[in-house]
C-alpha atoms as a PDB file:
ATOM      1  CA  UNK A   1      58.770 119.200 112.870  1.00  0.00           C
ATOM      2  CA  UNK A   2      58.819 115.662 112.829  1.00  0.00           C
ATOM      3  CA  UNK A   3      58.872 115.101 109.115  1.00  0.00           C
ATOM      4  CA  UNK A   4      61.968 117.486 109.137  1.00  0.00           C
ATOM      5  CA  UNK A   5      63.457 115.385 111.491  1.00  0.00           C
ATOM      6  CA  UNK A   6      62.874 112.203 109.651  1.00  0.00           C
ATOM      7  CA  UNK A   7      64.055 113.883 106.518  1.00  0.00           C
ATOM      8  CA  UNK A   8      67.353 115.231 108.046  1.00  0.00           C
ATOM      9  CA  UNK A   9      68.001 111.919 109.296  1.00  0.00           C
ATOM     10  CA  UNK A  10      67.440 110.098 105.808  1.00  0.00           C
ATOM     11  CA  UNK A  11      69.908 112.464 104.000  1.00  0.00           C
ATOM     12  CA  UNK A  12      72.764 111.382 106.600  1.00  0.00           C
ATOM     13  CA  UNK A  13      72.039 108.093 106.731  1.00  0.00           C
ATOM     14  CA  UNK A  14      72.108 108.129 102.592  1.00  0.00           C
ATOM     15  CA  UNK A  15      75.901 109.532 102.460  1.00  0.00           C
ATOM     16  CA  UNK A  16      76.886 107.509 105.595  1.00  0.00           C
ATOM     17  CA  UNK A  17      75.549 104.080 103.554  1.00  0.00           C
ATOM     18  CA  UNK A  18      76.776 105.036 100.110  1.00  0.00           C
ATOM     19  CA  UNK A  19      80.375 106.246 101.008  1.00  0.00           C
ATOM     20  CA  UNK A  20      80.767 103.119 103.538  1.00  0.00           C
ATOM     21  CA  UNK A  21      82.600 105.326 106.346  1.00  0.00           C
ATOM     22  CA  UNK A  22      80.895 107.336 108.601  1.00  0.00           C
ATOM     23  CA  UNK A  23      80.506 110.988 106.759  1.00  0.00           C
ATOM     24  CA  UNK A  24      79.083 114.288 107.736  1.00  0.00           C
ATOM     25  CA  UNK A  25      78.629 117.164 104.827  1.00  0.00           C
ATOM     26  CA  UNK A  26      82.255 119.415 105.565  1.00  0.00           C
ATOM     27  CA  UNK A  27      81.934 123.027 106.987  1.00  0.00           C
ATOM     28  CA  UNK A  28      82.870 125.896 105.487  1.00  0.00           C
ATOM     29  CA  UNK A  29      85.607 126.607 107.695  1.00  0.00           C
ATOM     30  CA  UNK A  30      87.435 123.310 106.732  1.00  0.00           C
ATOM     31  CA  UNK A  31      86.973 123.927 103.549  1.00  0.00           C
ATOM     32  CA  UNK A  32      88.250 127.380 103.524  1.00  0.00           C
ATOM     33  CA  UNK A  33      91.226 126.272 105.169  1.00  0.00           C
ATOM     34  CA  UNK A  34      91.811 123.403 102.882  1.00  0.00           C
ATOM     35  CA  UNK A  35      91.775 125.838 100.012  1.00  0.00           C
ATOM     36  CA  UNK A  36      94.351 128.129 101.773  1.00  0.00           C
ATOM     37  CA  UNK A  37      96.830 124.890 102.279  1.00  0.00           C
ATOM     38  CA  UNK A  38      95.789 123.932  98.406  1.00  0.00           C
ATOM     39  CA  UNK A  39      97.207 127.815  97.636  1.00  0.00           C
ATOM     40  CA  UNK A  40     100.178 127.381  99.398  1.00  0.00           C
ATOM     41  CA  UNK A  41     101.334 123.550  98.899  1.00  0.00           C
ATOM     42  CA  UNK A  42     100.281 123.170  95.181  1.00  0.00           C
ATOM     43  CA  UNK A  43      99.977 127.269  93.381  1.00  0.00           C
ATOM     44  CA  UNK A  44     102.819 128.800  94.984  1.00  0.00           C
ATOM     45  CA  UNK A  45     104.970 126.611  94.076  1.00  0.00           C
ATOM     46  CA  UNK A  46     103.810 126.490  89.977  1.00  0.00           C
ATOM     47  CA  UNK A  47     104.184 130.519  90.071  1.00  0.00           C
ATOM     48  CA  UNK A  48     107.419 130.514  91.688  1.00  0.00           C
ATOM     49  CA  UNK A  49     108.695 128.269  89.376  1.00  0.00           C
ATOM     50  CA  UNK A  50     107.039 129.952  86.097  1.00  0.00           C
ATOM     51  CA  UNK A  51     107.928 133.588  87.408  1.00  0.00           C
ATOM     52  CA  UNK A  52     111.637 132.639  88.522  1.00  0.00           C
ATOM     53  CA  UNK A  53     112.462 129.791  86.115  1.00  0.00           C
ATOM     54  CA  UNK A  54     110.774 130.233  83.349  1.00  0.00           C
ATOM     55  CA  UNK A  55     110.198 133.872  82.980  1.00  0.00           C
ATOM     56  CA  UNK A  56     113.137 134.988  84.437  1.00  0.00           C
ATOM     57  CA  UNK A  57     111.519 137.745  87.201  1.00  0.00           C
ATOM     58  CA  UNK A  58     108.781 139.447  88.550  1.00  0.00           C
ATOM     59  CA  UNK A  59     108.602 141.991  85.938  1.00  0.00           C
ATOM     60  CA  UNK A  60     108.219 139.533  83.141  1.00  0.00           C
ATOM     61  CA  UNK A  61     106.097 137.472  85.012  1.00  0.00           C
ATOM     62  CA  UNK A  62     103.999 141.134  85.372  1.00  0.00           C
ATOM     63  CA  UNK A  63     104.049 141.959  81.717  1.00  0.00           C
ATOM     64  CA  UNK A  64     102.985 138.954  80.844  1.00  0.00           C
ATOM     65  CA  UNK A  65      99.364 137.722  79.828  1.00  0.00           C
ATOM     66  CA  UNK A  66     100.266 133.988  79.531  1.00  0.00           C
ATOM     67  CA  UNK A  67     102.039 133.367  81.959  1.00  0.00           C
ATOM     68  CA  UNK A  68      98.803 133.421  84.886  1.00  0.00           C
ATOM     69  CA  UNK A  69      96.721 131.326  82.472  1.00  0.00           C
ATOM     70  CA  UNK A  70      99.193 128.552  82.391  1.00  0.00           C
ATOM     71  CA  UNK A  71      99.715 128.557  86.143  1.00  0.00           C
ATOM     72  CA  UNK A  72      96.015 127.973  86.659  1.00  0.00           C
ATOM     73  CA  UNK A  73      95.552 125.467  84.122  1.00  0.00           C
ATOM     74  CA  UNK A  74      98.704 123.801  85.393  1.00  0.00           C
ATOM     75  CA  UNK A  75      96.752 124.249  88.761  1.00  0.00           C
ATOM     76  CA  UNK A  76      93.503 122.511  87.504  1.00  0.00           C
ATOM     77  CA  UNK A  77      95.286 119.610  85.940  1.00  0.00           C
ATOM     78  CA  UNK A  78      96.991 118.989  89.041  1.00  0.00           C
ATOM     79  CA  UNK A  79      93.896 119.368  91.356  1.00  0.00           C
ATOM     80  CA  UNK A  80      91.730 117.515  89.032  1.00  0.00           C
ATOM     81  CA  UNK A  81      94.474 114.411  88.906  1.00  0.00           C
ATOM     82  CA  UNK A  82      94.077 114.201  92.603  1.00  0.00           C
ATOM     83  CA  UNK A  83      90.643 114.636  93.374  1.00  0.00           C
ATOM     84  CA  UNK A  84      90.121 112.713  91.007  1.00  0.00           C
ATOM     85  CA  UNK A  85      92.453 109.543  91.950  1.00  0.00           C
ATOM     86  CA  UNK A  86      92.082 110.270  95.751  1.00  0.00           C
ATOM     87  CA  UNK A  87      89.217 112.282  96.004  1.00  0.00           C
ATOM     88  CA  UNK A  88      91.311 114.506  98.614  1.00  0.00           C
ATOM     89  CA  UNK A  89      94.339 117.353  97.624  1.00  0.00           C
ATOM     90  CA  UNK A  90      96.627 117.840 100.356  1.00  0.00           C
ATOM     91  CA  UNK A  91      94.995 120.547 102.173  1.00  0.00           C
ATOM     92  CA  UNK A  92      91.738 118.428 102.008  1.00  0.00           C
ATOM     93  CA  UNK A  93      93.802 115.520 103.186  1.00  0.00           C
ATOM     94  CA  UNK A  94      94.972 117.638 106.125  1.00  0.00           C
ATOM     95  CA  UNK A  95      91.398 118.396 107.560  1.00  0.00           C
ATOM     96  CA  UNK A  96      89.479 114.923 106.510  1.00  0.00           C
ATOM     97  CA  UNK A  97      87.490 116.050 103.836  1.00  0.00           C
ATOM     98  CA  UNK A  98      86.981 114.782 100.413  1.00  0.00           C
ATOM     99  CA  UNK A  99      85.304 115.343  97.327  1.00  0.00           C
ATOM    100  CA  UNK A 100      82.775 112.367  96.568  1.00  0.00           C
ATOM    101  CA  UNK A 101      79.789 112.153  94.367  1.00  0.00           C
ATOM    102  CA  UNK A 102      76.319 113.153  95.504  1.00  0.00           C
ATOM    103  CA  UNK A 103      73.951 110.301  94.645  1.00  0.00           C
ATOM    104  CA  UNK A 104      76.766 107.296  95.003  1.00  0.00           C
ATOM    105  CA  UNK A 105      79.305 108.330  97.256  1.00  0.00           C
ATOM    106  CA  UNK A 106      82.124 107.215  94.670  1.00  0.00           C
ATOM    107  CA  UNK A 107      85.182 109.362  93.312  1.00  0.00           C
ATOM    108  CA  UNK A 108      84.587 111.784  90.721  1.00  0.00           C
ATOM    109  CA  UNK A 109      86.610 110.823  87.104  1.00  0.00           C
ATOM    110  CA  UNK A 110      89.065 113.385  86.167  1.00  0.00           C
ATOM    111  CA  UNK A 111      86.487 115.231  83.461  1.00  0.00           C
ATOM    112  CA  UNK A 112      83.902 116.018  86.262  1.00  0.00           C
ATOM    113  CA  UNK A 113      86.386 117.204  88.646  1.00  0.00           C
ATOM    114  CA  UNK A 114      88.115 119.250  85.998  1.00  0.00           C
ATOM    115  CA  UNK A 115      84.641 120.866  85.405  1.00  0.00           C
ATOM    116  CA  UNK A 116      84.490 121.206  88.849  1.00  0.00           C
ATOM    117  CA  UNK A 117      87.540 123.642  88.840  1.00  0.00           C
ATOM    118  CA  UNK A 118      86.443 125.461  86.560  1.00  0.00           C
ATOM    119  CA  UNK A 119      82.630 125.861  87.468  1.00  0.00           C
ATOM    120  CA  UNK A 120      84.864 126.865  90.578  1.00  0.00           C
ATOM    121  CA  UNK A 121      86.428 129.493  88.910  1.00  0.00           C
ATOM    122  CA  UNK A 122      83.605 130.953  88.185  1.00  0.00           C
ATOM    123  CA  UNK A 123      81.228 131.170  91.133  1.00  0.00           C
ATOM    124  CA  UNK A 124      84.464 132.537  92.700  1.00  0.00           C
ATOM    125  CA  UNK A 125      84.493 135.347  90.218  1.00  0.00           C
ATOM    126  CA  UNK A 126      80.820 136.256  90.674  1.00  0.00           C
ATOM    127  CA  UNK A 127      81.127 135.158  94.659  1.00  0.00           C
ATOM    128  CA  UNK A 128      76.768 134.275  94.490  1.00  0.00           C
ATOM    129  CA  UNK A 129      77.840 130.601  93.703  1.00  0.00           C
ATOM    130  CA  UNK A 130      80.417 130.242  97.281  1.00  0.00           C
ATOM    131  CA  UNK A 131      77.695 131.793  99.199  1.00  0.00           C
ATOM    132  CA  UNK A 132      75.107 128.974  98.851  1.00  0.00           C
ATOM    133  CA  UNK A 133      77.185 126.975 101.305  1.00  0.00           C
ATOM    134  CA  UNK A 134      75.873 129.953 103.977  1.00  0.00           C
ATOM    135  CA  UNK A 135      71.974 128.791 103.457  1.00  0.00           C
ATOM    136  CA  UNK A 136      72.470 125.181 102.702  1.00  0.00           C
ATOM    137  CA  UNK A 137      72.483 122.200 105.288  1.00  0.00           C
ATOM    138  CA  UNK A 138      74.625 119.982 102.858  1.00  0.00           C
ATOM    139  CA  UNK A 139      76.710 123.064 102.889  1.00  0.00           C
ATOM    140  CA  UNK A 140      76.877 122.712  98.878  1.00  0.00           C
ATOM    141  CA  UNK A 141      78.209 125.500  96.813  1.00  0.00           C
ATOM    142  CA  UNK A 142      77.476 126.275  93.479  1.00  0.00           C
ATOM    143  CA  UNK A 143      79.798 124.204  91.345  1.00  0.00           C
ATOM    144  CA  UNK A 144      78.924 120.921  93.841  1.00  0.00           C
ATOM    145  CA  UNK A 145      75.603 121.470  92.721  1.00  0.00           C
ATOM    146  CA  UNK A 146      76.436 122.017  88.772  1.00  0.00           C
ATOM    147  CA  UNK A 147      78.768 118.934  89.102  1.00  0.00           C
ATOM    148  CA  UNK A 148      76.854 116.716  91.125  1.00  0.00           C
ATOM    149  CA  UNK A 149      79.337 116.610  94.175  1.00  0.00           C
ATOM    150  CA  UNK A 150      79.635 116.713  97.916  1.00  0.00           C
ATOM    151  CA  UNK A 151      82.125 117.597 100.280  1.00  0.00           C
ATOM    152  CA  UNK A 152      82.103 115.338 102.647  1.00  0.00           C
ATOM    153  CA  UNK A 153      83.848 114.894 106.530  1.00  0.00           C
ATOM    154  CA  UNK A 154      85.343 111.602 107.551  1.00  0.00           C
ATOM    155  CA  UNK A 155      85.605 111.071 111.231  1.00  0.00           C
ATOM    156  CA  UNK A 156      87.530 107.986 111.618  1.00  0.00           C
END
């Protein structure tokens, strides 16, 4: 037990150094909420504009096959600009958290985080890859692990 304990304190006291604030991993809760502000402030907006500007109605916007893909990738760039430059989006902004690097504590650059999404995108799909957050202390999914990243808790 007391190994574990020294352990568990080493791993804090890592993050904590390299990401000069004081940081605890986030929890799943703040992240999930994050990612429901994310949907709202930043997606909903790029579909309503696409379905009512561009495409002219729901219907179209239905029919089409395009018109998703392009509001996602639109979505990535945008998400992978900000994490990226700020290492926060606005919903992560709005509960504390940001995305940092694993081993230096450091911003990701805009390829990683893009890969990131993406890497997202698909543990989402197969939902295995969210649930390692459920059995992990650094409550690290499946594309933080791929990509090398943390999400990380700054209490101020």
């Amino acid at each position: 037990m007391r190994f574990r304990d020294i352990k568990n304190t080493k791993k804090t006291k890592n993050i904590q150094k390299e990401t000069k604030q004081k940081a605890h991993y986030a929890k799943t809760t703040l992240r999930v909420k994050a990612f429901i502000t994310d949907l709202f402030m930043i997606y909903a907006p790029i579909l309503y504009v696409i379905t009512y500007i561009f495409m002219g109605g729901k219907d179209e916007f239905q029919e089409s096959n395009l018109a998703p893909l392009i509001g996602v990738t639109l979505y990535a760039l945008i998400y992978s600009i900000l994490v990226s430059k700020f290492g926060q989006t606005p919903g992560k902004k709005a509960y504390d958290i940001k995305i940092v690097d694993a081993k230096t504590g450091e911003l990701l650059n805009f390829w990683r985080s893009l890969c990131r999404f993406i890497m997202f995108l698909f543990s989402a799909a197969f939902l295995l890859g969210l649930m390692t957050q459920l059995y992990r202390k650094d409550n690290r999914t499946l594309h933080d692990l791929i990509c090398g990243s943390v999400v990380v808790e700054f209490k101020e």
